[in-house]
N, C-alpha and C. Protein backbone atom coordinates (compact mmCIF):
# COMPACT_ATOMS: atom_id res chain seq x y z
N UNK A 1 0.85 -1.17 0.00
CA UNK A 1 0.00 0.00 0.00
C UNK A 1 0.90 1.24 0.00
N UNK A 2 0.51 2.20 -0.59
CA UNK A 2 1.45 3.22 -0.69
C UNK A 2 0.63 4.64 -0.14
N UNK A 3 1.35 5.35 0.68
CA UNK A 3 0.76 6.44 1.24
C UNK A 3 1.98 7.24 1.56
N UNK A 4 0.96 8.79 1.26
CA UNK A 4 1.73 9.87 1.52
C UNK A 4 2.28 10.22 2.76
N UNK A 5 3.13 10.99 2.70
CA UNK A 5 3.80 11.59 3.65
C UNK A 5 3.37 13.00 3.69
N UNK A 6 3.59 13.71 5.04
CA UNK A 6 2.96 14.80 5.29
C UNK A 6 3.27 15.51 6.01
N UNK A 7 3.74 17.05 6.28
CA UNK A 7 4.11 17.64 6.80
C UNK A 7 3.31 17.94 8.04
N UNK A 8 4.23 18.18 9.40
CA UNK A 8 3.29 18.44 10.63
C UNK A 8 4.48 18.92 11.42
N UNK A 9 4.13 20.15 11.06
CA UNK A 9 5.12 21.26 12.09
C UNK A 9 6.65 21.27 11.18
N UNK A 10 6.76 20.88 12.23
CA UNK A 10 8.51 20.65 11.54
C UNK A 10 9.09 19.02 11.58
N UNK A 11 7.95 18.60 11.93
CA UNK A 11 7.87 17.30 11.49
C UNK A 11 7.53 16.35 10.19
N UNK A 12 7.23 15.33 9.74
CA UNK A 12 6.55 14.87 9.02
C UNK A 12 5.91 13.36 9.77
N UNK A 13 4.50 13.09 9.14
CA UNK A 13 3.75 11.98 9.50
C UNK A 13 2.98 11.22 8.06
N UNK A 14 2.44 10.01 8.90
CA UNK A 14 1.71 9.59 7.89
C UNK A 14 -0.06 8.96 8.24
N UNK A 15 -0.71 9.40 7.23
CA UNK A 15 -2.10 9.16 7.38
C UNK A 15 -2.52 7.70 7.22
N UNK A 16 -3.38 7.08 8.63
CA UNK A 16 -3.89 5.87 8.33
C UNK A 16 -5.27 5.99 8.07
N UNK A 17 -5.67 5.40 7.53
CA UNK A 17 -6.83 4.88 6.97
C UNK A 17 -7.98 4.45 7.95
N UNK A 18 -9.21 5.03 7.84
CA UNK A 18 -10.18 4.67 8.81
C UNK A 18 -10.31 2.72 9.09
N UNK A 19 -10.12 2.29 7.56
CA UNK A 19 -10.31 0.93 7.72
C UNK A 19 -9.21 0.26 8.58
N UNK A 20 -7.53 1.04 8.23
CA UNK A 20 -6.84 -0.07 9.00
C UNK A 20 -6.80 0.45 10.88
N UNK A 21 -7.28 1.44 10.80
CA UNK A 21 -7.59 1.71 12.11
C UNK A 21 -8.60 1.19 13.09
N UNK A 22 -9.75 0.76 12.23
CA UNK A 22 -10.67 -0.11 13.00
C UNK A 22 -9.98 -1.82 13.06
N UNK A 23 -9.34 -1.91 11.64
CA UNK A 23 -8.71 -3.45 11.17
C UNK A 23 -7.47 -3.72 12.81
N UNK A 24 -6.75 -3.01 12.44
CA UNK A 24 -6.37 -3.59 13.74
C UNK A 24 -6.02 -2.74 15.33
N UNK A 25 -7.25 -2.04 15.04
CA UNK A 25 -7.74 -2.26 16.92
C UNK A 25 -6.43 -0.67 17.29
N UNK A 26 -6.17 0.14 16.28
CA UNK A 26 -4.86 0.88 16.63
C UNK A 26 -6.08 2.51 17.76
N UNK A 27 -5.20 2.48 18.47
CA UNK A 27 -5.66 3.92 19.48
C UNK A 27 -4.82 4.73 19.27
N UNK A 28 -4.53 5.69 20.47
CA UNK A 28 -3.60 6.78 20.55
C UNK A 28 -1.91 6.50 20.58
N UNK A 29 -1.79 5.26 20.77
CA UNK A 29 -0.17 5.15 20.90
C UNK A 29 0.17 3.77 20.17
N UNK A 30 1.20 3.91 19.79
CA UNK A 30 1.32 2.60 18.87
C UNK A 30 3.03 2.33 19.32
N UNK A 31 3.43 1.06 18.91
CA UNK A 31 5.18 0.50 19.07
C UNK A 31 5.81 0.95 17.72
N UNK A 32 6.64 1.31 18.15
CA UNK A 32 7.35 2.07 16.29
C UNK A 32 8.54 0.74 16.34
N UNK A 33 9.01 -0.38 15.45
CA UNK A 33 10.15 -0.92 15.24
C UNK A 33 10.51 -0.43 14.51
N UNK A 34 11.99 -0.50 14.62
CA UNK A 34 13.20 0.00 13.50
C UNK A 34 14.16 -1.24 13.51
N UNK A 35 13.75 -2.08 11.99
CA UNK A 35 14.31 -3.35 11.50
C UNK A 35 15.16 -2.89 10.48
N UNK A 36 16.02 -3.36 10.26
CA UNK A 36 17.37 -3.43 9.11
C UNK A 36 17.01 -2.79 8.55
N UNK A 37 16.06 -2.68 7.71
CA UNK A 37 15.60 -1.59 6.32
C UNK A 37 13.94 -1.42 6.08
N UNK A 38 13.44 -1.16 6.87
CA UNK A 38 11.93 -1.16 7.34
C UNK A 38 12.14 -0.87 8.81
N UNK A 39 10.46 -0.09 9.00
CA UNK A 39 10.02 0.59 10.39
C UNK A 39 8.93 -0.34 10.23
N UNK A 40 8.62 -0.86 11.38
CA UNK A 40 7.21 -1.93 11.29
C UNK A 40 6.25 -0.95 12.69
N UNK A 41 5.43 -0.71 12.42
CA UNK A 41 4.52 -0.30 13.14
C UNK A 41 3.24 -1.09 13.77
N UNK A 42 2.95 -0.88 14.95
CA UNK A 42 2.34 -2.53 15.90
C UNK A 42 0.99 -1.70 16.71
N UNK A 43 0.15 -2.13 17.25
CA UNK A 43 -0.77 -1.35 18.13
C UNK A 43 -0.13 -1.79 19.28
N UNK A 44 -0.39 -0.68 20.01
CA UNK A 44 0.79 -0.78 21.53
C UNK A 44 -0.65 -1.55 22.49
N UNK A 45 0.24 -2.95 22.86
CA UNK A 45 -0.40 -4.25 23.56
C UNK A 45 -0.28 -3.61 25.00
N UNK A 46 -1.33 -4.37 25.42
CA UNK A 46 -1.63 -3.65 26.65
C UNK A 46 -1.83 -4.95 27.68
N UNK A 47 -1.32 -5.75 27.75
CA UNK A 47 -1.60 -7.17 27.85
C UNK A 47 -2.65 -7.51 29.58
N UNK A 48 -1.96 -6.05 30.32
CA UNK A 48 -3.16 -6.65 31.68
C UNK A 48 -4.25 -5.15 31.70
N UNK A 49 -4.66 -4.72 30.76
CA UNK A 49 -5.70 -4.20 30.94
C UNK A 49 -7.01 -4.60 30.83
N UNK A 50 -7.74 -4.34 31.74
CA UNK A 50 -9.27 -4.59 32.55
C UNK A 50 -8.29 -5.50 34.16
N UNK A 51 -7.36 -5.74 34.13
CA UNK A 51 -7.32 -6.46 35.38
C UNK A 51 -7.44 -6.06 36.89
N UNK A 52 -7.62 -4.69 36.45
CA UNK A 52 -8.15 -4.20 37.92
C UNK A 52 -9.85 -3.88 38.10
N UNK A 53 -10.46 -3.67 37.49
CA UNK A 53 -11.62 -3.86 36.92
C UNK A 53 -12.34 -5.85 37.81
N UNK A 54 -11.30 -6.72 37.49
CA UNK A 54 -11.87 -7.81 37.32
C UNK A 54 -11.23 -8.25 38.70
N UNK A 55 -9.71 -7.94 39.06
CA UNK A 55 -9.51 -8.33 40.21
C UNK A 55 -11.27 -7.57 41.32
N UNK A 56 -11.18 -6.42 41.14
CA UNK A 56 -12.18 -5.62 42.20
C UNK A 56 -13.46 -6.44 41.98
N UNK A 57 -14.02 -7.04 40.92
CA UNK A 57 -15.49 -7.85 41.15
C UNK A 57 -14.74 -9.23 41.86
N UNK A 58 -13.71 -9.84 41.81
CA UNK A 58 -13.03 -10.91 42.18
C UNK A 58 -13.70 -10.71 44.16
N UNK A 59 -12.70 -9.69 44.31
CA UNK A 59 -13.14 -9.45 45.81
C UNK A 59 -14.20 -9.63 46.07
N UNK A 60 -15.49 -8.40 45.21
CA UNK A 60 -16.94 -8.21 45.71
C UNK A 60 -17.62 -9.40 45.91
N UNK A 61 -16.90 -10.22 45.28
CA UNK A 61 -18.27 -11.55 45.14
C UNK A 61 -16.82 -12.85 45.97
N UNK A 62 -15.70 -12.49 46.84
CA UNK A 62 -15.25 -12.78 47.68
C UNK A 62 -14.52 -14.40 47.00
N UNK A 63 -14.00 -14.19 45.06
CA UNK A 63 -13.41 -15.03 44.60
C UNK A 63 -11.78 -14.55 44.72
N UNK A 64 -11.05 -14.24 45.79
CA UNK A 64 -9.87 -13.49 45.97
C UNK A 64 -9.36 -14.43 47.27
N UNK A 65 -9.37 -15.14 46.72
CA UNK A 65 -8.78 -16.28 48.67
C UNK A 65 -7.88 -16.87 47.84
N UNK A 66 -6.72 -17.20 48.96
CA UNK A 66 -5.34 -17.40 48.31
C UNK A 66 -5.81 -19.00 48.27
N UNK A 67 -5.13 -19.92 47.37
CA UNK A 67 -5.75 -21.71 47.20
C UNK A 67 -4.54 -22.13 47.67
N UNK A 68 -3.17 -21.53 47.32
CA UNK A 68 -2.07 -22.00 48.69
C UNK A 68 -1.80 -21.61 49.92
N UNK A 69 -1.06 -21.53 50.51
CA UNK A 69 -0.91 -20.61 51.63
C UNK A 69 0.17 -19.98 51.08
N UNK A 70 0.91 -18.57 51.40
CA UNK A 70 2.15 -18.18 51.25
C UNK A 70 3.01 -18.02 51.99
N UNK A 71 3.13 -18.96 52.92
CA UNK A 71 3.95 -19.40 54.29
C UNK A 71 3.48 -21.05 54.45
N UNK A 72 4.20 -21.72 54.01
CA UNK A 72 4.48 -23.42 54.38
C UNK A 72 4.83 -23.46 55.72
N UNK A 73 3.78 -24.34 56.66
CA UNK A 73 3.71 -24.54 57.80
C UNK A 73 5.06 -25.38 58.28
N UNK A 74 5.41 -26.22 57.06
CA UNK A 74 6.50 -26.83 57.37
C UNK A 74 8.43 -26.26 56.68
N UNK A 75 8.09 -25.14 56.57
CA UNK A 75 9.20 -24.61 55.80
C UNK A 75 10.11 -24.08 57.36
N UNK A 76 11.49 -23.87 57.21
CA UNK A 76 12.53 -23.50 58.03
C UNK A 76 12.50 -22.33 57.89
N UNK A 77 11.91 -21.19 58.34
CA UNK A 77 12.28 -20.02 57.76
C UNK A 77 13.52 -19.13 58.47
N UNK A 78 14.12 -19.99 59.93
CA UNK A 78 14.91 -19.13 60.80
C UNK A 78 16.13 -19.39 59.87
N UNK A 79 16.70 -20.55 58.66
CA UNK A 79 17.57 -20.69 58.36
C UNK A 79 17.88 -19.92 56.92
N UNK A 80 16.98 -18.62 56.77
CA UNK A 80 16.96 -17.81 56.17
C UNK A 80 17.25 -16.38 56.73
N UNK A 81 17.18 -16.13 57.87
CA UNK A 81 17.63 -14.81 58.88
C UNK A 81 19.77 -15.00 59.18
């Protein structure tokens, strides 16, 4: 696909397309790579977002209880001081 380049300030940019903007999911910030001879451009992954959202209903409905303990009843811990 070939697209223009464009002046912005004393910068230059380039215009995406309504389609590839809905196509892949791109917002306000994106990953810029700089490969050998190409810039690859990525939608910036957000990989734990909603998880606070979901931890907080976790609590409300009281699915937040630890299934191990995080202290082994049988662990040495003085031979760590």
């Amino acid at each position: 696909m070939e697209i223009s380049v464009v002046k912005i300030g004393n910068s230059k940019g380039i215009r995406l397309s309504k389609t590839l903007i809905e196509r892949y999911n791109i917002k306000d910030r994106m990953d810029l790579i700089l490969e050998e001879d190409q810039i690859v451009l990525r939608p910036l992954a957000t990989p734990r977002k909603g998880w606070e959202k979901a931890f907080k209903e976790m609590n409300e409905n009281g699915d937040d209880e630890l299934l191990i303990n995080d202290v082994f009843e049988e662990d040495n811990l003085e031979e760590w001081e």
